[in-house]
N, C-alpha and C. Protein backbone atom coordinates (compact mmCIF):
# COMPACT_ATOMS: atom_id res chain seq x y z
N UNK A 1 -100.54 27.62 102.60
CA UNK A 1 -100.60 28.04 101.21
C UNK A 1 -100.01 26.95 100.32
N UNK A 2 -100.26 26.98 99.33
CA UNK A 2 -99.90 26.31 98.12
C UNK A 2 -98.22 26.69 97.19
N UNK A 3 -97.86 25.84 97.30
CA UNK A 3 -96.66 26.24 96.39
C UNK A 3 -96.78 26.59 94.59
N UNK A 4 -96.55 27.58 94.35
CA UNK A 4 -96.79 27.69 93.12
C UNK A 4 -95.94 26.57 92.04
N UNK A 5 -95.25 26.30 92.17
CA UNK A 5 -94.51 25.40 91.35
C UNK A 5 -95.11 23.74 91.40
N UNK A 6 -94.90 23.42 92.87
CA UNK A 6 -95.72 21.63 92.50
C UNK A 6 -97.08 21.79 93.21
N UNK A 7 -97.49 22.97 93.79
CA UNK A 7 -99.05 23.05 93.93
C UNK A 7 -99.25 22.15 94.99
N UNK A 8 -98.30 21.92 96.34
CA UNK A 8 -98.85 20.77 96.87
C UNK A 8 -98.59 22.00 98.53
N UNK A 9 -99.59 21.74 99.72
CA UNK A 9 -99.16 22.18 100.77
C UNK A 9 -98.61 22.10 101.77
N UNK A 10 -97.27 23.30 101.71
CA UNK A 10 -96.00 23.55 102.59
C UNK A 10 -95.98 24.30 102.67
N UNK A 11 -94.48 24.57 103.65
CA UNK A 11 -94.85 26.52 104.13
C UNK A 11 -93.75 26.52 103.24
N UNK A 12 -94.68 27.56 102.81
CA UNK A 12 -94.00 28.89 101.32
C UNK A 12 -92.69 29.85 101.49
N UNK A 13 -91.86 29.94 101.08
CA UNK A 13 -90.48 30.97 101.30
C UNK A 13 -91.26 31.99 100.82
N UNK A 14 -89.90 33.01 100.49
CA UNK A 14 -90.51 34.53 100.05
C UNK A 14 -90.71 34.38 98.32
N UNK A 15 -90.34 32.95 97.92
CA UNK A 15 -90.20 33.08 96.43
C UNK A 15 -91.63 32.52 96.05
N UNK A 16 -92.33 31.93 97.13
CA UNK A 16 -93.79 31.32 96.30
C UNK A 16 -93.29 29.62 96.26
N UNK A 17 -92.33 29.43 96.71
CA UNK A 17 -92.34 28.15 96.24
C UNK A 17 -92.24 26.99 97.68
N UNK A 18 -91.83 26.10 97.75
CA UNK A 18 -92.28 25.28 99.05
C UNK A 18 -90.52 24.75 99.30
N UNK A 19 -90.04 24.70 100.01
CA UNK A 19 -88.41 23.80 100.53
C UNK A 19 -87.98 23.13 99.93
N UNK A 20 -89.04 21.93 99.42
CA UNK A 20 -88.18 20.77 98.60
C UNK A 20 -88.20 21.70 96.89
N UNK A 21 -88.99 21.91 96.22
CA UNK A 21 -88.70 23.15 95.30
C UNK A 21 -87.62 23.94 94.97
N UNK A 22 -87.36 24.64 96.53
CA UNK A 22 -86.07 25.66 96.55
C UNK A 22 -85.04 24.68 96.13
N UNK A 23 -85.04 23.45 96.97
CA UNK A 23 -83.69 22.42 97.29
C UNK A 23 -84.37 22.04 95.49
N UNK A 24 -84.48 21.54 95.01
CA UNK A 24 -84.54 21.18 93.94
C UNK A 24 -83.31 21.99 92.69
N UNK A 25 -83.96 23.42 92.89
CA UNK A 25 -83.66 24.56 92.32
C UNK A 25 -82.10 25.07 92.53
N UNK A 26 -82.01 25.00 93.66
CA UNK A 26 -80.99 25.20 94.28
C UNK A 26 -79.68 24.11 93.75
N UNK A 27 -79.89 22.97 93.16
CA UNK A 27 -79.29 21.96 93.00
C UNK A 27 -79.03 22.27 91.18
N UNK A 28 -80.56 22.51 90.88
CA UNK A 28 -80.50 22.65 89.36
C UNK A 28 -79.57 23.95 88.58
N UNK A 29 -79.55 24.95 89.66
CA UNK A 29 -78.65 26.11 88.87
C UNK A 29 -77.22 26.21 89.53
N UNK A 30 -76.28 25.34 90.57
CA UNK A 30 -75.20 24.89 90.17
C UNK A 30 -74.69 24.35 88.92
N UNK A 31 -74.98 23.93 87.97
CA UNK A 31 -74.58 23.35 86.41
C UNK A 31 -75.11 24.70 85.50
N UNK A 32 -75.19 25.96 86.19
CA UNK A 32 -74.85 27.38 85.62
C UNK A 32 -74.55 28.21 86.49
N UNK A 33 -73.55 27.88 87.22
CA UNK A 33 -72.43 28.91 87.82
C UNK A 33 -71.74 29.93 87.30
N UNK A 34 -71.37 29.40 85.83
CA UNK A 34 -70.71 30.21 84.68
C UNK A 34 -71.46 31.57 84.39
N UNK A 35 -72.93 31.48 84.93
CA UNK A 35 -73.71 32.64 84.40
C UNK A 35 -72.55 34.28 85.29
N UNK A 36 -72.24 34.33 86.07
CA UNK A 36 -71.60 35.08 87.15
C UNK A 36 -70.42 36.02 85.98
N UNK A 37 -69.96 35.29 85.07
CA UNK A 37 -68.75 35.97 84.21
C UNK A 37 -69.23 37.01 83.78
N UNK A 38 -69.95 36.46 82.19
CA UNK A 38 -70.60 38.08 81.87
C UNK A 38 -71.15 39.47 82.79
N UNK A 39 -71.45 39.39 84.20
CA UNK A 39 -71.88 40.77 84.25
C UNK A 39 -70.86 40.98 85.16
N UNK A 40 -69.81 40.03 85.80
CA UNK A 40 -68.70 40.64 85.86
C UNK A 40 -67.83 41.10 84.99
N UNK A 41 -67.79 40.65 83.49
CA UNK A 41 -67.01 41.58 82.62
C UNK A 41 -67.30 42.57 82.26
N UNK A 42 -68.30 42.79 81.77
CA UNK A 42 -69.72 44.21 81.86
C UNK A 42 -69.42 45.31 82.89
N UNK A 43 -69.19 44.51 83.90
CA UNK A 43 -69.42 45.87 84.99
C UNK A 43 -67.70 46.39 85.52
N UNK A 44 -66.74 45.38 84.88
CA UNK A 44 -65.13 45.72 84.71
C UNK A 44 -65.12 46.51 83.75
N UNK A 45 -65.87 46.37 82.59
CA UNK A 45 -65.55 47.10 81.84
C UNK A 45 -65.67 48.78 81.60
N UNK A 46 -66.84 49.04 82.46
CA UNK A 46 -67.72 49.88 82.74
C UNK A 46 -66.68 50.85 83.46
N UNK A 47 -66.25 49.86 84.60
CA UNK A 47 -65.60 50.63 85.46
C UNK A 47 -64.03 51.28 85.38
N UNK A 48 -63.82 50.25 84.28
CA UNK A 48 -62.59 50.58 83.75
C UNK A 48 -62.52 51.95 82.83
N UNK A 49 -63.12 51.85 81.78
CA UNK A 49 -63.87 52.44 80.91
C UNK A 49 -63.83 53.72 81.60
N UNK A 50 -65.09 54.08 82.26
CA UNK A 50 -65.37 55.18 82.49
C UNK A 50 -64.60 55.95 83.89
N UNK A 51 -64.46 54.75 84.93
CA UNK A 51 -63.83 55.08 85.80
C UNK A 51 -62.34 55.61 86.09
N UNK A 52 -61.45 54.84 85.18
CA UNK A 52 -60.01 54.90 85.41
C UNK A 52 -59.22 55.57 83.82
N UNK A 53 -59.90 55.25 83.00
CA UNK A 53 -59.64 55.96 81.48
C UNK A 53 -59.99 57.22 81.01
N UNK A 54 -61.34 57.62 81.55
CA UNK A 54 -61.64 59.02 81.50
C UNK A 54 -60.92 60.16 82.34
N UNK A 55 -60.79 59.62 83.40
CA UNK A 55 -59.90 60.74 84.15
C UNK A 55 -58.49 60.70 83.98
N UNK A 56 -57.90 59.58 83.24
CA UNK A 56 -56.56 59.93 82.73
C UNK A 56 -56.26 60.52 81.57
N UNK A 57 -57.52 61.00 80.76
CA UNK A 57 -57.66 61.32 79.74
C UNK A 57 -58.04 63.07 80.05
N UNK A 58 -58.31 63.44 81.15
CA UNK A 58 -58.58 64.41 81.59
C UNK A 58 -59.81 65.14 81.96
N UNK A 59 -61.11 64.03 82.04
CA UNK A 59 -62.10 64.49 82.61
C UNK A 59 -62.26 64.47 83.68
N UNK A 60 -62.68 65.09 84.74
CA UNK A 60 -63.12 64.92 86.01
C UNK A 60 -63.34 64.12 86.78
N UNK A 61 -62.65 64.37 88.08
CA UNK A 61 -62.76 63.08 88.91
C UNK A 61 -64.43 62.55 89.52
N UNK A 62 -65.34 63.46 89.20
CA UNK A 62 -66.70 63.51 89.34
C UNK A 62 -67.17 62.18 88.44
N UNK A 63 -67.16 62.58 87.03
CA UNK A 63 -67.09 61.41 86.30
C UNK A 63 -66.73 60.01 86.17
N UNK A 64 -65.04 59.86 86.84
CA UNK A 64 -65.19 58.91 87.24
C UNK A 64 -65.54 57.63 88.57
N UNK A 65 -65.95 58.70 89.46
CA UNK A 65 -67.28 58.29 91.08
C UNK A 65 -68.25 57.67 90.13
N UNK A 66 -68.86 58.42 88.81
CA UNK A 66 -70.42 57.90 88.28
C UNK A 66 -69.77 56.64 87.42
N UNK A 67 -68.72 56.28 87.08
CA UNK A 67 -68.51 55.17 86.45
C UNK A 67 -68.45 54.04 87.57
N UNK A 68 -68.08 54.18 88.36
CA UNK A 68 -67.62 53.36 89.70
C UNK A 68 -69.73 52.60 89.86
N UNK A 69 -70.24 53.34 90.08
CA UNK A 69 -71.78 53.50 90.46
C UNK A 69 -72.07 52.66 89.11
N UNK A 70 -71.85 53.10 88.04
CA UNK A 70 -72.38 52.68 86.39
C UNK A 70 -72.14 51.40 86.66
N UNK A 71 -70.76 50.79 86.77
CA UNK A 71 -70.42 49.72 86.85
C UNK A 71 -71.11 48.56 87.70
N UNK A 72 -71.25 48.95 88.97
CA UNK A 72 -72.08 47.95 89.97
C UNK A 72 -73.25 48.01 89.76
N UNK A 73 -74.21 49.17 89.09
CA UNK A 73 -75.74 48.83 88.70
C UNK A 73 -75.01 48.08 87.72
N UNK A 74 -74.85 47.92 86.85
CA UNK A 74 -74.89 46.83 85.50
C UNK A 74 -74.35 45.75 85.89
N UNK A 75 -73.49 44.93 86.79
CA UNK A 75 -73.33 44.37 87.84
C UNK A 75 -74.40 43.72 88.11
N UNK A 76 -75.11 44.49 88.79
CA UNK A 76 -76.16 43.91 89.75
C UNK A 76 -77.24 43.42 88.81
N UNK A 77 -77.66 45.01 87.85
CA UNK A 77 -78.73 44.55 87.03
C UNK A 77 -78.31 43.34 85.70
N UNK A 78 -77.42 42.68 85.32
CA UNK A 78 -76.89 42.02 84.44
C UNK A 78 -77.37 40.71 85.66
N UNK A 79 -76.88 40.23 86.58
CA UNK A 79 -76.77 39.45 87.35
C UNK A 79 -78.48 38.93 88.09
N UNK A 80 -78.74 40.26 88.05
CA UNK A 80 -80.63 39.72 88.54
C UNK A 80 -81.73 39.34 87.06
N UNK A 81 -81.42 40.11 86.22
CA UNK A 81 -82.32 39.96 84.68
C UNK A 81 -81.62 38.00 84.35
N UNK A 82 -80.53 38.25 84.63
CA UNK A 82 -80.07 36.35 84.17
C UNK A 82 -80.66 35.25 85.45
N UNK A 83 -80.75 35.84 86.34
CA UNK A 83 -81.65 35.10 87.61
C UNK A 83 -82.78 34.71 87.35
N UNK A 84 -83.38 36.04 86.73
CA UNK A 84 -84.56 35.49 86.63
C UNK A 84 -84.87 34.96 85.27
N UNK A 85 -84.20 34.98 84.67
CA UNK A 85 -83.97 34.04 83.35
C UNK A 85 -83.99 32.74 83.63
N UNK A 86 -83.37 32.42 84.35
CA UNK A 86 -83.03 30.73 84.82
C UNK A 86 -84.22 30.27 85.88
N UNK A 87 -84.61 31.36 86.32
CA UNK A 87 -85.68 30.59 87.16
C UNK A 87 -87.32 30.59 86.03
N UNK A 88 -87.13 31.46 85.12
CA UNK A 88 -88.37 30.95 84.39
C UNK A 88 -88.15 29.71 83.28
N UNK A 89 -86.47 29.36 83.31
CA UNK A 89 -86.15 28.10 82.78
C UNK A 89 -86.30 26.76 83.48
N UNK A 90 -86.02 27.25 84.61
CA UNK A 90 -86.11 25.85 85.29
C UNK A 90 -87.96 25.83 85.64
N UNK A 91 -88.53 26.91 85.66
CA UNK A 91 -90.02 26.46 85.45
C UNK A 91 -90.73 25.75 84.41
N UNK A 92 -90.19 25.82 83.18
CA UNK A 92 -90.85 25.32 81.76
C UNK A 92 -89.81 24.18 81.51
N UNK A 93 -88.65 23.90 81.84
CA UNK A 93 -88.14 22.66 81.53
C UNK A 93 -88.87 21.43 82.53
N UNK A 94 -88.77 20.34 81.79
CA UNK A 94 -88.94 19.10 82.43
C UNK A 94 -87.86 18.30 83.59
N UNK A 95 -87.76 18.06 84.59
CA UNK A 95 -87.17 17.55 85.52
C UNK A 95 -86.44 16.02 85.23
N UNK A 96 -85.56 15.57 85.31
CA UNK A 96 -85.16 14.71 85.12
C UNK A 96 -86.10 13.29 86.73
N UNK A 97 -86.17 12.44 85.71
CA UNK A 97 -87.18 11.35 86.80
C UNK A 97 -86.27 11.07 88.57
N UNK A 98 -84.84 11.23 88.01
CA UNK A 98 -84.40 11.26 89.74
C UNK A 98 -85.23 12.74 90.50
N UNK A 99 -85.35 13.89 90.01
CA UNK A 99 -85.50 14.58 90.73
C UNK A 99 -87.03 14.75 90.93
N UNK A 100 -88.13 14.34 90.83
CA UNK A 100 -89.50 14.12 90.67
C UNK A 100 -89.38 13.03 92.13
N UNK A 101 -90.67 13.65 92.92
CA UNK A 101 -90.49 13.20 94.64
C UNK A 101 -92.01 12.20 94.58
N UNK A 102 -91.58 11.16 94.83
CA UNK A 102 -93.00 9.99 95.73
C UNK A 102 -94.27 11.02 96.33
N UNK A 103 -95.24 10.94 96.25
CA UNK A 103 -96.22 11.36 96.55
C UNK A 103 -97.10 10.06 97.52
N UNK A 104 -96.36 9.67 98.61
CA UNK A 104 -97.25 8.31 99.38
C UNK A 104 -96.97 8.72 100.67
């Protein structure tokens, strides 16, 4: 199969794309590591919030199990929606000429 990204044939991962691609990619979103903060503060907050403040406030310990849960979906979903943010960035940006591979 064809790699969707440089269109040239290798064997394909589960992402569509070919090894040197991944390794490319893989290189390019270290210099946004930082992305990781926000949906860990999001999902502290969440958990704080609903988990540990509501039931000292006197709602149910039921309530705060669903904050615990609230917290790690927004977590997770904060953390995959910015994933794939960066990977449709690093599709439409231009590559710097070191990282562009010989074709001989």
């Amino acid at each position: 199969m064809a790699c969707a990204r440089c269109h040239e044939e290798a064997s394909i991962g589960t992402t569509g794309w070919c090894t040197e691609c991944e390794r490319q990619y893989d290189s390019w979103i270290r210099g946004y590591a930082g992305d990781i903060v926000l949906p860990v503060l999001a999902g502290t907050a969440i958990i704080t919030t609903v988990g540990m403040l509501l039931p000292f406030l006197g709602v149910g310990w039921l309530i705060a199990t669903t904050g615990v849960f609230a917290g790690f979906g927004t977590l997770v979903g904060l953390f995959r929606l910015r994933r794939r943010q960066r990977r449709h960035q690093f599709l439409t940006t231009s590559l710097p000429r070191a990282y562009l591979t010989s074709k001989t």
